[in-house]
C-alpha atoms as a PDB file:
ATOM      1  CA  UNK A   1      24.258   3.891  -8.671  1.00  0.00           C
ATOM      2  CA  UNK A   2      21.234   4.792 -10.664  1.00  0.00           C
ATOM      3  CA  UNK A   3      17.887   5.193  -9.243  1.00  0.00           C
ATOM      4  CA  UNK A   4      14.341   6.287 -11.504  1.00  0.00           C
ATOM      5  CA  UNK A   5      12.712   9.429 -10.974  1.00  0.00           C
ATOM      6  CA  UNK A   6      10.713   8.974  -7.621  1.00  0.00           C
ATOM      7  CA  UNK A   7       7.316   7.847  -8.120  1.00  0.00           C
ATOM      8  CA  UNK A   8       5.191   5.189  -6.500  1.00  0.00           C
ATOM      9  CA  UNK A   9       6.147   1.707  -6.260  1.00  0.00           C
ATOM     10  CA  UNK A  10       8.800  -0.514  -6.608  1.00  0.00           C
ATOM     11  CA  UNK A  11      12.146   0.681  -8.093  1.00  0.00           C
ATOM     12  CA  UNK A  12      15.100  -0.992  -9.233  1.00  0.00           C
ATOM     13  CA  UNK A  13      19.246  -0.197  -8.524  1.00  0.00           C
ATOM     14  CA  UNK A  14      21.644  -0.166 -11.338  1.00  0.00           C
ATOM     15  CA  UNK A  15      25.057  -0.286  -9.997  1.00  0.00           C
ATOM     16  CA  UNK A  16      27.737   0.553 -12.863  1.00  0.00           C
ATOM     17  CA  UNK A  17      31.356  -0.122 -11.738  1.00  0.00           C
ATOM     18  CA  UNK A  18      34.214   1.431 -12.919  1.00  0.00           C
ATOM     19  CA  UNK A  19      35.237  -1.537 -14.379  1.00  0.00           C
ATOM     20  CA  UNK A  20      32.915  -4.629 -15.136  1.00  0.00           C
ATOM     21  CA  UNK A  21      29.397  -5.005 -16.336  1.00  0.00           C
ATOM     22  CA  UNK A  22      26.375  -3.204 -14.451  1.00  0.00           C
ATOM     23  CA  UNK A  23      24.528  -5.134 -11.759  1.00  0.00           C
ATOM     24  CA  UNK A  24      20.895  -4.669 -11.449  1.00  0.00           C
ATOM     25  CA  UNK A  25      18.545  -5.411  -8.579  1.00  0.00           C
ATOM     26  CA  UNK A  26      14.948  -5.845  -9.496  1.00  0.00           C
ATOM     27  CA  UNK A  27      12.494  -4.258  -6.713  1.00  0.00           C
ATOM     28  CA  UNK A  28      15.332  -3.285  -4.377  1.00  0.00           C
ATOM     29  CA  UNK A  29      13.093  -0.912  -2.600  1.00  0.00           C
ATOM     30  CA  UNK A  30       9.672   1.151  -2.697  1.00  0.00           C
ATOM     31  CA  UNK A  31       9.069   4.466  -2.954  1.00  0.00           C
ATOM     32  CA  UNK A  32       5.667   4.391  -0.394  1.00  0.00           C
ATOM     33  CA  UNK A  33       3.131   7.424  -0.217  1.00  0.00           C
ATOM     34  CA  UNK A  34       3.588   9.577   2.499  1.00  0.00           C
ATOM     35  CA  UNK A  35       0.174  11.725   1.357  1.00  0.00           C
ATOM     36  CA  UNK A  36      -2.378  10.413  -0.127  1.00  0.00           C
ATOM     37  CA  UNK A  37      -5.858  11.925  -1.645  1.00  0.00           C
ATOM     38  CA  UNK A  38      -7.981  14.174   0.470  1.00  0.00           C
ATOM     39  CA  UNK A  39      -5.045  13.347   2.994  1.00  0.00           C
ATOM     40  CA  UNK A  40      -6.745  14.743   5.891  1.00  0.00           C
ATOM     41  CA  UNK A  41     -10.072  12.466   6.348  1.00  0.00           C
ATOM     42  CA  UNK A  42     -12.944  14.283   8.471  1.00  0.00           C
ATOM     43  CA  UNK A  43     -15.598  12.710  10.077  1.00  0.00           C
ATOM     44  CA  UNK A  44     -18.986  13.724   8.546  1.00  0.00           C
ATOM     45  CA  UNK A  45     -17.252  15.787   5.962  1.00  0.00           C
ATOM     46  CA  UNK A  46     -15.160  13.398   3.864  1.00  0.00           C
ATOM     47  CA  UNK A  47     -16.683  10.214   2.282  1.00  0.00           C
ATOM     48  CA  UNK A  48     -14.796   7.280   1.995  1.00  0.00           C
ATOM     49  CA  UNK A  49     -14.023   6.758  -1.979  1.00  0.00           C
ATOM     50  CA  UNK A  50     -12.874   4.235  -4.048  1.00  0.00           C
ATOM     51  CA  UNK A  51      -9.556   6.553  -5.205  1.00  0.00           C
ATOM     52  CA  UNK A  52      -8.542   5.767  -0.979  1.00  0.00           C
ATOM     53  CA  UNK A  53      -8.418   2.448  -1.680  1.00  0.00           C
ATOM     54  CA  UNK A  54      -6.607   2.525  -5.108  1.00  0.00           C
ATOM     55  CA  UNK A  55      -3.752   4.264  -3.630  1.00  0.00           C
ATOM     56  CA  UNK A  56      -3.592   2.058  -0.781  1.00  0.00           C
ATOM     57  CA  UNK A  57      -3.230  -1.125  -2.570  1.00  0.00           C
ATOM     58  CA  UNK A  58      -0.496   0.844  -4.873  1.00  0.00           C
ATOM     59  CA  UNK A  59       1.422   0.949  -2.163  1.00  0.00           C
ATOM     60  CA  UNK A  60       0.928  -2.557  -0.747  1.00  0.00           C
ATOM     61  CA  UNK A  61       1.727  -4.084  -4.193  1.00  0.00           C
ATOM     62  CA  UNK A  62       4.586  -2.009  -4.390  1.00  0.00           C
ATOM     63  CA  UNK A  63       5.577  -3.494  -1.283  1.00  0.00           C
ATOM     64  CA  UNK A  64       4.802  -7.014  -2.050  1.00  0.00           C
ATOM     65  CA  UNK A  65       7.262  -6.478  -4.990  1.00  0.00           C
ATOM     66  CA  UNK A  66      10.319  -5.468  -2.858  1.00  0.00           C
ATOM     67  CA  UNK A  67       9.277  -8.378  -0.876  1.00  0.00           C
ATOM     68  CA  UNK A  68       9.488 -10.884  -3.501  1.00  0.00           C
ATOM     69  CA  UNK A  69       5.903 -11.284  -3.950  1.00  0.00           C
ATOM     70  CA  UNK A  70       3.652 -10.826  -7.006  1.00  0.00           C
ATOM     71  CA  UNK A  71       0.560  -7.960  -6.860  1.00  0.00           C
ATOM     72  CA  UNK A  72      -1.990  -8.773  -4.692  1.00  0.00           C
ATOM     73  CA  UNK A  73      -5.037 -11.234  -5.786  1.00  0.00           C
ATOM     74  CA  UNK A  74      -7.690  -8.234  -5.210  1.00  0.00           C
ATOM     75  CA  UNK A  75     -11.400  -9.676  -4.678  1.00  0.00           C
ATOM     76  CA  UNK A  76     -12.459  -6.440  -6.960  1.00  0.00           C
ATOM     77  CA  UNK A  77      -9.331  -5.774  -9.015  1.00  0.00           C
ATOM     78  CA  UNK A  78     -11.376  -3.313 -11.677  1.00  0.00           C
ATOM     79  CA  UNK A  79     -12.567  -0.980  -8.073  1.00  0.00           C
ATOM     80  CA  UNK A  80     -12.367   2.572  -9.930  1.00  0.00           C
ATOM     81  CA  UNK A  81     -13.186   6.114  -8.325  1.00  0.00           C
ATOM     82  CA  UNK A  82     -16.706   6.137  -8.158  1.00  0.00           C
ATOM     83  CA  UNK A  83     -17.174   2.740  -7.517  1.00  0.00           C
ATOM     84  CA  UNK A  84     -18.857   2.065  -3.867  1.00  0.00           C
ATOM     85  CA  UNK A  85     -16.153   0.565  -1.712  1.00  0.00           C
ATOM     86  CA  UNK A  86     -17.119  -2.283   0.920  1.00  0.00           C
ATOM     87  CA  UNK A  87     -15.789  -4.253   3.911  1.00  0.00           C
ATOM     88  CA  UNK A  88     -13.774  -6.533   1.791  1.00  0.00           C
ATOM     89  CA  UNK A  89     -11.921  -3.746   0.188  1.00  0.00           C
ATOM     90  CA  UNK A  90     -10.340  -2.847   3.963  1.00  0.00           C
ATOM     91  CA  UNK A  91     -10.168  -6.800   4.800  1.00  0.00           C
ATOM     92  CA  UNK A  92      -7.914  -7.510   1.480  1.00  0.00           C
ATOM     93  CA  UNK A  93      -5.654  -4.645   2.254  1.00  0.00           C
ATOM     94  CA  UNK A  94      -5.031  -5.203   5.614  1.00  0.00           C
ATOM     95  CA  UNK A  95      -4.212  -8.890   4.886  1.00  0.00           C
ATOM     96  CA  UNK A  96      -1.942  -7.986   2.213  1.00  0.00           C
ATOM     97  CA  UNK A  97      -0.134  -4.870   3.724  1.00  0.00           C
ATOM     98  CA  UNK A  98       0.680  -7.243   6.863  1.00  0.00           C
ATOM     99  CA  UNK A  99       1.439  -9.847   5.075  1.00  0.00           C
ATOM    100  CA  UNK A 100       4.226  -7.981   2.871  1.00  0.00           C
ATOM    101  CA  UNK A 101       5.172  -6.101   6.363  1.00  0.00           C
ATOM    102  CA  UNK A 102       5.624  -9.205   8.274  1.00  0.00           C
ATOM    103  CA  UNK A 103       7.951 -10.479   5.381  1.00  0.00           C
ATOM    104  CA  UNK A 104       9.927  -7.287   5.579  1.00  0.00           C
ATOM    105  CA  UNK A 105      10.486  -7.518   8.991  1.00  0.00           C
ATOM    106  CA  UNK A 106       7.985  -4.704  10.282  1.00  0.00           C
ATOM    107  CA  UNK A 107       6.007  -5.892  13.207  1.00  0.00           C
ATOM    108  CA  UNK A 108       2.020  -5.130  12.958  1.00  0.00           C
ATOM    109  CA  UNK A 109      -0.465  -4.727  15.198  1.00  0.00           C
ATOM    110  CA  UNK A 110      -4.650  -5.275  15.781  1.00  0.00           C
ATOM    111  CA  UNK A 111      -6.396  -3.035  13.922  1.00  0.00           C
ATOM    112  CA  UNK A 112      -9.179  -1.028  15.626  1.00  0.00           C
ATOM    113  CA  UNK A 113     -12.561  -2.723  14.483  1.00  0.00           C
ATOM    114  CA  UNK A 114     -10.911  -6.155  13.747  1.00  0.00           C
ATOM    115  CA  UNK A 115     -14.325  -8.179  13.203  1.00  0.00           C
ATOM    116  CA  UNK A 116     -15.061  -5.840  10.273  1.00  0.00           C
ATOM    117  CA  UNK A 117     -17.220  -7.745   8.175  1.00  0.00           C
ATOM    118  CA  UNK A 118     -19.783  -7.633   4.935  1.00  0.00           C
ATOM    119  CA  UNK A 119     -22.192  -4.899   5.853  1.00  0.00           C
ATOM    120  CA  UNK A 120     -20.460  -2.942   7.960  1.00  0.00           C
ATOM    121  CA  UNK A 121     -19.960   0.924   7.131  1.00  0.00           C
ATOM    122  CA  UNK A 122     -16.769   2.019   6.328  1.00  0.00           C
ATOM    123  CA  UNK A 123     -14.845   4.657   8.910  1.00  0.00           C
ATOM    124  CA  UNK A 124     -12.543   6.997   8.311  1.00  0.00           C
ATOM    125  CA  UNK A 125     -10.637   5.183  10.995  1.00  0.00           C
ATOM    126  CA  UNK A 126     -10.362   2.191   8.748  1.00  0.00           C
ATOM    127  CA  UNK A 127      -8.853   3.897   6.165  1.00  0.00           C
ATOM    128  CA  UNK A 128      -6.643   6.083   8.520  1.00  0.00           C
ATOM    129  CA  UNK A 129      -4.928   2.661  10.171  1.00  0.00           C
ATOM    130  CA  UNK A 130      -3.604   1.551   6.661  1.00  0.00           C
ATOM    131  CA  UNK A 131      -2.167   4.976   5.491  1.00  0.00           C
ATOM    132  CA  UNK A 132      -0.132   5.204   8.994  1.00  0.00           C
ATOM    133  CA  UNK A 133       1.394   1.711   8.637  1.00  0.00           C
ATOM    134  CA  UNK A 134       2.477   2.571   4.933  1.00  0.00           C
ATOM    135  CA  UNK A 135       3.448   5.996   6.500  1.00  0.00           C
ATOM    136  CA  UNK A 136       5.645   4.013   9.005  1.00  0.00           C
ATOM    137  CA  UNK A 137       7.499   1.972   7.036  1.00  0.00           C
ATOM    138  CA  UNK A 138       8.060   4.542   4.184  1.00  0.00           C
ATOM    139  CA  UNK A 139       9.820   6.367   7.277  1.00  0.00           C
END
């Protein structure tokens, strides 16, 4: 069994028997992020930038892809570092990262702040929640 180099995202297994013609399975699994830029977010000290939320939905498309799913339909799909990153940003994530957990049979759980909405400022806390449910399923 074959396996590419680890890296971020969904990964395919090439079985080659002794005897027969190799079997591959597309997105068998996901190699998830277990650190992630400026991995230790501190109140008043760290800002909350647009590179978070890149990584993030890495992982939750990689996700979607071992569960069958296609990438996630982003409301800003072009969000680069620099960029100013808003409510929705944390609302699309954590409707795609459940959704793709849910299908993979990992339970979820509220999120603290669940009436996050247009306007509000965004806390390290929100950005915290998301990298310790990728952190739990990566294992």
């Amino acid at each position: 069994m074959t396996t590419p180099a680890h890296a971020l995202g969904a990964v395919d297994i090439v079985l080659t028997p002794t005897s027969g013609g190799t079997v591959t399975k597309t997105n068998a699994f996901a190699y998830l992020p277990t650190v992630f830029t400026d991995n230790t977010i501190t109140v008043g000290q760290t800002t909350a930038k647009a590179q978070h939320i890149v990584e993030l939905r890495q992982a939750v498309d990689a996700m979607r892809a071992v569960a069958g799913l296609t990438g996630a339909p982003w409301t800003d799909p072009a969000l680069a570092p620099g960029d100013t990153i808003r409510a929705i940003h944390i609302l699309d994530l954590r409707t795609y990262l459940d959704d793709a957990a849910t299908r993979l049979g990992y339970s979820t759980s509220p999120y603290t702040d669940p009436g996050l909405t247009s306007g509000f400022v965004i806390k390290r806390i929100h950005i915290e929640e998301l990298r310790q449910r990728i952190r739990t399923i990566a294992g």
